[in-house]
N, C-alpha and C. Protein backbone atom coordinates (compact mmCIF):
# COMPACT_ATOMS: atom_id res chain seq x y z
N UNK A 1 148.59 163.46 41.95
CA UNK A 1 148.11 164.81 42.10
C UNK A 1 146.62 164.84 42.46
N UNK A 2 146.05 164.16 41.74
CA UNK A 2 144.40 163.64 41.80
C UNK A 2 144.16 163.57 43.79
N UNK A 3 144.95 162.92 43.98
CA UNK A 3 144.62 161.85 45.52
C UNK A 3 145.00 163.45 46.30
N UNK A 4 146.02 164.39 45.80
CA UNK A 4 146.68 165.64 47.15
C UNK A 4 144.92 166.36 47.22
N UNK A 5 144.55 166.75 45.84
CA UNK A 5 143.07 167.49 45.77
C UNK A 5 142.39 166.68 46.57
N UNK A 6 141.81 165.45 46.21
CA UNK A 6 141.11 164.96 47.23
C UNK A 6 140.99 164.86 48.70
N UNK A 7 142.20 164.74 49.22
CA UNK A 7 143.08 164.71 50.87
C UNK A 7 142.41 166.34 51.14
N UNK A 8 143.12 167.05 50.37
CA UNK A 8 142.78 168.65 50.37
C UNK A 8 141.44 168.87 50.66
N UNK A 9 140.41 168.50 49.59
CA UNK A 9 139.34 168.74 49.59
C UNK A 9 138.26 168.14 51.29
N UNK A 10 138.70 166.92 51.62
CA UNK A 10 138.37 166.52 52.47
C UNK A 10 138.67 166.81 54.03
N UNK A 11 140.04 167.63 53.48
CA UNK A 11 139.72 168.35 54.90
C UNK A 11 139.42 169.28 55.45
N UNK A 12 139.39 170.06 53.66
CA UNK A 12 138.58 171.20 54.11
C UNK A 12 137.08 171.10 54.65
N UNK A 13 136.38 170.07 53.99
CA UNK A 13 135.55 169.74 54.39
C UNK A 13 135.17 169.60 55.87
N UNK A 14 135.80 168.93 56.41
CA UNK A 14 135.86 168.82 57.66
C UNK A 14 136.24 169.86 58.81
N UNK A 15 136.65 170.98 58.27
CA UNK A 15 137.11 172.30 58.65
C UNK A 15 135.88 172.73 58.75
N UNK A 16 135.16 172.92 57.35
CA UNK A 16 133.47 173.40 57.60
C UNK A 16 132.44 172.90 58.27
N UNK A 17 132.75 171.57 58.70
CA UNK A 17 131.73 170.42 58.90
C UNK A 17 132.12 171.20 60.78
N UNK A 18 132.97 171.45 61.01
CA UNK A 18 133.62 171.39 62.54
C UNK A 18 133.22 173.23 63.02
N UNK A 19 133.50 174.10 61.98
CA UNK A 19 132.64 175.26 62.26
C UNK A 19 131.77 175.04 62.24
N UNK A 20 130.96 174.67 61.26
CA UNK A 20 129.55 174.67 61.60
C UNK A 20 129.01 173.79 62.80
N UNK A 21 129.22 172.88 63.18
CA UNK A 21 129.13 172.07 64.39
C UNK A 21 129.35 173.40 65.94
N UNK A 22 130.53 174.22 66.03
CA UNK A 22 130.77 174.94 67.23
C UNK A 22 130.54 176.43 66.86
N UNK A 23 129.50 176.75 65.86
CA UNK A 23 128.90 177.92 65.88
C UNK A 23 126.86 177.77 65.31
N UNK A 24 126.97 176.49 65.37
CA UNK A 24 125.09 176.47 65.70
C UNK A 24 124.25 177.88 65.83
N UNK A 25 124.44 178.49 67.03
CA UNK A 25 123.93 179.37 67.40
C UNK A 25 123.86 180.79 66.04
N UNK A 26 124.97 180.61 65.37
CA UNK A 26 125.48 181.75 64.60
C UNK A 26 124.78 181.70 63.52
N UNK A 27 124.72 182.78 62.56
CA UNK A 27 124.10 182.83 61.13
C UNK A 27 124.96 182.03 60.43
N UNK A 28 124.76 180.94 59.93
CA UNK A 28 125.23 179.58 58.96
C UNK A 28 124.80 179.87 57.41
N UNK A 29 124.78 180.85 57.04
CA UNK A 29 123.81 180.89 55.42
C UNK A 29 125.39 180.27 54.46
N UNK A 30 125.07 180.26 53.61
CA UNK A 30 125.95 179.71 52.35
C UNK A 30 127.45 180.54 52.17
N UNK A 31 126.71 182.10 52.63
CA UNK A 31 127.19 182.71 52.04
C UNK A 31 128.56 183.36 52.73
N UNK A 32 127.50 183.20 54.24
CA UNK A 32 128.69 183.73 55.50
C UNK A 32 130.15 182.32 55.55
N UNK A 33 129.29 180.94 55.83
CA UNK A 33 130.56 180.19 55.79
C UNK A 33 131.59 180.03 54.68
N UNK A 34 130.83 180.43 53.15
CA UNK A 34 131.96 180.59 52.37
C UNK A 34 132.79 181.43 52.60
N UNK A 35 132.03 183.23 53.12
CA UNK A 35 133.09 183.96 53.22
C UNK A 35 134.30 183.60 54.44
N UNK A 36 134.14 182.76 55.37
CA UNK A 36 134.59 182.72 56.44
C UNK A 36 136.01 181.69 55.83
N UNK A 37 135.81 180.94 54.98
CA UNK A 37 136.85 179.99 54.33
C UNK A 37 136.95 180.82 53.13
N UNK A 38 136.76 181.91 52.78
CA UNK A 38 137.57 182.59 51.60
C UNK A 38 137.06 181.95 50.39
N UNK A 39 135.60 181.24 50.25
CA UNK A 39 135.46 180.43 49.21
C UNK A 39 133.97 180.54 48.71
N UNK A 40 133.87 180.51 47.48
CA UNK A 40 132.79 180.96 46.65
C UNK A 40 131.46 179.79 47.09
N UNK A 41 130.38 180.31 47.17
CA UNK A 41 128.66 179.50 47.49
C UNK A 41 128.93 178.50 46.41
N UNK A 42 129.07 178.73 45.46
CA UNK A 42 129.23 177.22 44.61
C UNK A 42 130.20 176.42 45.02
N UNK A 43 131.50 176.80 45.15
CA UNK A 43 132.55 176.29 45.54
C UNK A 43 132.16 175.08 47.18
N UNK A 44 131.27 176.11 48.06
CA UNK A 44 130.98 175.26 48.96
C UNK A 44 130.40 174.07 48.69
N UNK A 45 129.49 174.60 48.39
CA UNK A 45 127.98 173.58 47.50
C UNK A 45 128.53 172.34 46.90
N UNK A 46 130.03 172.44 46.70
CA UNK A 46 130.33 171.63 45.30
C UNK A 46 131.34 170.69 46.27
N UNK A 47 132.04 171.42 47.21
CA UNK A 47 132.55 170.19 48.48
C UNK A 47 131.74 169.52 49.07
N UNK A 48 130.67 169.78 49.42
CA UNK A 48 129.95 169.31 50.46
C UNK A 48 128.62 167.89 48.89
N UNK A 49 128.97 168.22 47.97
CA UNK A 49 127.69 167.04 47.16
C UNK A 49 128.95 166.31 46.77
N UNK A 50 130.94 166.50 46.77
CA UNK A 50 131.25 165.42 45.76
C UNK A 50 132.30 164.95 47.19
N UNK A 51 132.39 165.65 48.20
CA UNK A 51 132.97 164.63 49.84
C UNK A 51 131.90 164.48 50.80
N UNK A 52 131.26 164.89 50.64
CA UNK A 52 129.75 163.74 51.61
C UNK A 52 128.70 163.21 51.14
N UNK A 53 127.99 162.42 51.81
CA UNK A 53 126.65 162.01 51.42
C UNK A 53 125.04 162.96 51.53
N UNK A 54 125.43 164.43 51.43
CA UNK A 54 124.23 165.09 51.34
C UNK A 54 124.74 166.27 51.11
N UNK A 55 123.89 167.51 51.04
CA UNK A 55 123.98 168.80 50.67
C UNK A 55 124.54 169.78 51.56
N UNK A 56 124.92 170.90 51.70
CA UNK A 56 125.34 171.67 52.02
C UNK A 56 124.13 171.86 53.73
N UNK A 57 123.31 172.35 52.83
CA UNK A 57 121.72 172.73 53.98
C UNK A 57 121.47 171.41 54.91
N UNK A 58 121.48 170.02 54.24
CA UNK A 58 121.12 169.44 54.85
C UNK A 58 122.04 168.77 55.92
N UNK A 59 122.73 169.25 56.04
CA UNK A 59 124.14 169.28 57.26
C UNK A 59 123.56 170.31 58.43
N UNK A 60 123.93 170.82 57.39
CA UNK A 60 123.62 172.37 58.61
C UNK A 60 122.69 171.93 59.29
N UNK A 61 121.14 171.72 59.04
CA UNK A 61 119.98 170.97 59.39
C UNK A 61 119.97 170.33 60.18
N UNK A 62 120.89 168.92 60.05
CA UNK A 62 120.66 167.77 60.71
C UNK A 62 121.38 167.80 61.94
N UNK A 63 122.73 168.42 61.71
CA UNK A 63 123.24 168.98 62.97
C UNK A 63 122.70 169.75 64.16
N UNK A 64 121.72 171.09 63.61
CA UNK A 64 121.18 171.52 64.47
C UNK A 64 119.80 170.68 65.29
N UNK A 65 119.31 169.78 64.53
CA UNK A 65 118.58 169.23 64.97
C UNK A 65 118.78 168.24 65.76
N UNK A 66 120.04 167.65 65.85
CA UNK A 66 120.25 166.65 66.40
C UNK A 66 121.18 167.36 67.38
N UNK A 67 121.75 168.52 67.82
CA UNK A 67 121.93 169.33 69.00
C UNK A 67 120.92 170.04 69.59
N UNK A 68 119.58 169.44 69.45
CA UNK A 68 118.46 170.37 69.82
C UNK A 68 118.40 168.90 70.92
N UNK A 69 118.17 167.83 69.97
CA UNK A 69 117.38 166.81 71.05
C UNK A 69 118.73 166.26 72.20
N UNK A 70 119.68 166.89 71.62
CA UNK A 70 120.67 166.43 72.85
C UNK A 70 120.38 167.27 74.15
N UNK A 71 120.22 168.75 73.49
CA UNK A 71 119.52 169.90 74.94
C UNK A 71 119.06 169.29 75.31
N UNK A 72 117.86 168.80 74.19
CA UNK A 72 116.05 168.50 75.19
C UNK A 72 116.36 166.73 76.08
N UNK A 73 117.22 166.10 75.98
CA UNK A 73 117.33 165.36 76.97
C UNK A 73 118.42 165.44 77.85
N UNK A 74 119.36 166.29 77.94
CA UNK A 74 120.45 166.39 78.52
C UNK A 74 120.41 167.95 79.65
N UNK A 75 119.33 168.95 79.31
CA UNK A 75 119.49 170.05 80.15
C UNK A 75 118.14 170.48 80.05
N UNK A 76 117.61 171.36 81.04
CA UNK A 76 116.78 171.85 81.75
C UNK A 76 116.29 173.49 80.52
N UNK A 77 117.08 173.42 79.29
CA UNK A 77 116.68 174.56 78.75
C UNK A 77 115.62 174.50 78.46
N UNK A 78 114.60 175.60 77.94
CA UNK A 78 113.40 175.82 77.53
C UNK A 78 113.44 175.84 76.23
N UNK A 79 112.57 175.28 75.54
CA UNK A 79 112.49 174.85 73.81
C UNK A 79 113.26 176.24 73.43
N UNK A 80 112.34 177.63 74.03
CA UNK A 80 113.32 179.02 73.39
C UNK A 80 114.61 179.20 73.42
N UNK A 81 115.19 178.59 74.56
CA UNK A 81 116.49 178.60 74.81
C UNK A 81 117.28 177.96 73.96
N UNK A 82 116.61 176.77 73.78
CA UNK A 82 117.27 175.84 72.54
C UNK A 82 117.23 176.35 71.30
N UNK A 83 116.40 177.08 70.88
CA UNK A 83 116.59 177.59 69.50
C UNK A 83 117.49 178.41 69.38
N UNK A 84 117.90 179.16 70.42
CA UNK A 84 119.06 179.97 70.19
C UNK A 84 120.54 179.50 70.54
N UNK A 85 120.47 178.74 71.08
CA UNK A 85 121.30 177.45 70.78
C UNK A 85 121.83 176.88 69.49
N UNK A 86 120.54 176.48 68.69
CA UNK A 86 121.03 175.97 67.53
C UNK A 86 120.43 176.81 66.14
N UNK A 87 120.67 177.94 66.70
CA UNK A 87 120.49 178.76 65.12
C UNK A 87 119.40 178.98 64.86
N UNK A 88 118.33 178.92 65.92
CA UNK A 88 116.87 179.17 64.91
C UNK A 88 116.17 180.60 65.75
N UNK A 89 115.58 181.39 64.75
CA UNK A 89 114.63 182.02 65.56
C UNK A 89 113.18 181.78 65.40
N UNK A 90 112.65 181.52 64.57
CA UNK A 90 111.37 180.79 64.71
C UNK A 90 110.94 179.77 64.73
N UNK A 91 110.16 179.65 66.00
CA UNK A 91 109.83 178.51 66.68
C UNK A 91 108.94 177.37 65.46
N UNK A 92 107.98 178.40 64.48
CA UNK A 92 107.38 177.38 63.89
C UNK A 92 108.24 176.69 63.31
N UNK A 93 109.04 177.36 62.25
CA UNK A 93 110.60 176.10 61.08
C UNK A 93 111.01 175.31 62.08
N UNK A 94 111.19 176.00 63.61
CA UNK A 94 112.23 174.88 64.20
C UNK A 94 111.62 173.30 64.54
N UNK A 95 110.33 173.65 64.94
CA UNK A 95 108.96 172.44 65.27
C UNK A 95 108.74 171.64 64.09
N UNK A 96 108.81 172.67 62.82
CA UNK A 96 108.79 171.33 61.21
C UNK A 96 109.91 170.80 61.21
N UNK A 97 111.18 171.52 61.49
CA UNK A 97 112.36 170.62 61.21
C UNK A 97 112.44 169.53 61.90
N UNK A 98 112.15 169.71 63.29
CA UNK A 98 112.13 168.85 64.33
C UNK A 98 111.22 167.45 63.84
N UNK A 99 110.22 167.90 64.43
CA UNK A 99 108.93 166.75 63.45
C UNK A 99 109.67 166.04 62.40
N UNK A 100 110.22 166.50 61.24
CA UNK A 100 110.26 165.68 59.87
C UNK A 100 111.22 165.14 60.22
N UNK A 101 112.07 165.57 61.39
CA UNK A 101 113.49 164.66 61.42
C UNK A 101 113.00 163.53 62.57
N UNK A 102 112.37 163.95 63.92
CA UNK A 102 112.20 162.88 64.64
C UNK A 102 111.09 161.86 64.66
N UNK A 103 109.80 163.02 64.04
CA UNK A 103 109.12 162.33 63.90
C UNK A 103 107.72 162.97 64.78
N UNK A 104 108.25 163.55 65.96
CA UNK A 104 107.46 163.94 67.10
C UNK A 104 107.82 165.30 67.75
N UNK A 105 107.05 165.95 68.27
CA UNK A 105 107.59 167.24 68.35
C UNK A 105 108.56 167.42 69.80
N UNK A 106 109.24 168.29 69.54
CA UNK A 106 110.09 168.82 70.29
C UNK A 106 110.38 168.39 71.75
N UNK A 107 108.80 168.75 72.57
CA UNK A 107 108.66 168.51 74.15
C UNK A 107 108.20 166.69 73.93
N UNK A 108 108.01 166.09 73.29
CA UNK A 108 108.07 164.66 74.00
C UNK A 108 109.28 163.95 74.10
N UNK A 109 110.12 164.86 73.69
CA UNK A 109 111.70 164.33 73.84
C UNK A 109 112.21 164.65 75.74
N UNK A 110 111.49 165.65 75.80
CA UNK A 110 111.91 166.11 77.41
C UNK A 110 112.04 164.95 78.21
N UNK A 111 113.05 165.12 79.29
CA UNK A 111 113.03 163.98 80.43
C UNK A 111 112.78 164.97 81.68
C-alpha cells in the first residue's frame, strides 16, 4: 500500500513539475498551482520536499531561469521579452535570480 502512495505521489509530482515547465509565462504562486490540482499549499509544499531534491519555489525558479538562458542563446528575444516568457515582470528580481544562478548577468549569455 506504502509503494501505490508513493507511485501516486510521484506522479503527481511530475504532473506539477510538467505544468509548471509549459506555463512559465503564467502566475505560478503556491496557491494558483495547488488550486489547479485541487490540492492544499501545504499539501504541495509537502510533495515537492519528500519526492524531490528541493522546494517547491526553488523549482519554479530554476526552471524559469534556466528557460531564460535557453531564449538568451537560442533566439533573438529582448531580455523584456524573455521575462514574459518566463514569468517575471521585474526586470530587477529577474537580473538577481539570473546572477545568483549563473553567475553573470543576463546579456553576456547573448550570442
Amino acid at each position: 500500500m506504502n509503494g501505490d502512495v508513493a507511485i501516486r505521489n510521484k506522479i503527481k509530482l511530475l504532473q506539477v513539475q510538467q505544468y509548471i515547465m509549459t506555463n512559465l509565462h503564467a502566475d505560478l504562486s503556491a496557491a494558483n498551482v495547488a488550486a489547479h490540482f485541487s490540492m492544499s499549499v501545504s499539501s504541495l509544499f509537502h510533495l515537492f520536499s519528500k519526492q524531490s531534491a528541493g522546494t517547491y519555489k526553488e523549482f519554479v525558479i530554476d526552471t524559469r531561469m534556466k528557460k531564460a538562458l535557453e531564449l538568451l542563446n537560442s533566439t533573438n528575444l529582448s531580455v523584456k521579452e524573455i521575462l514574459a516568457h518566463t514569468g517575471y515582470n521585474d526586470r530587477s528580481s529577474f537580473n538577481k535570480c539570473f546572477k545568483k544562478k549563473f553567475l553573470k548577468p543576463p546579456l553576456h549569455f547573448r550570442k
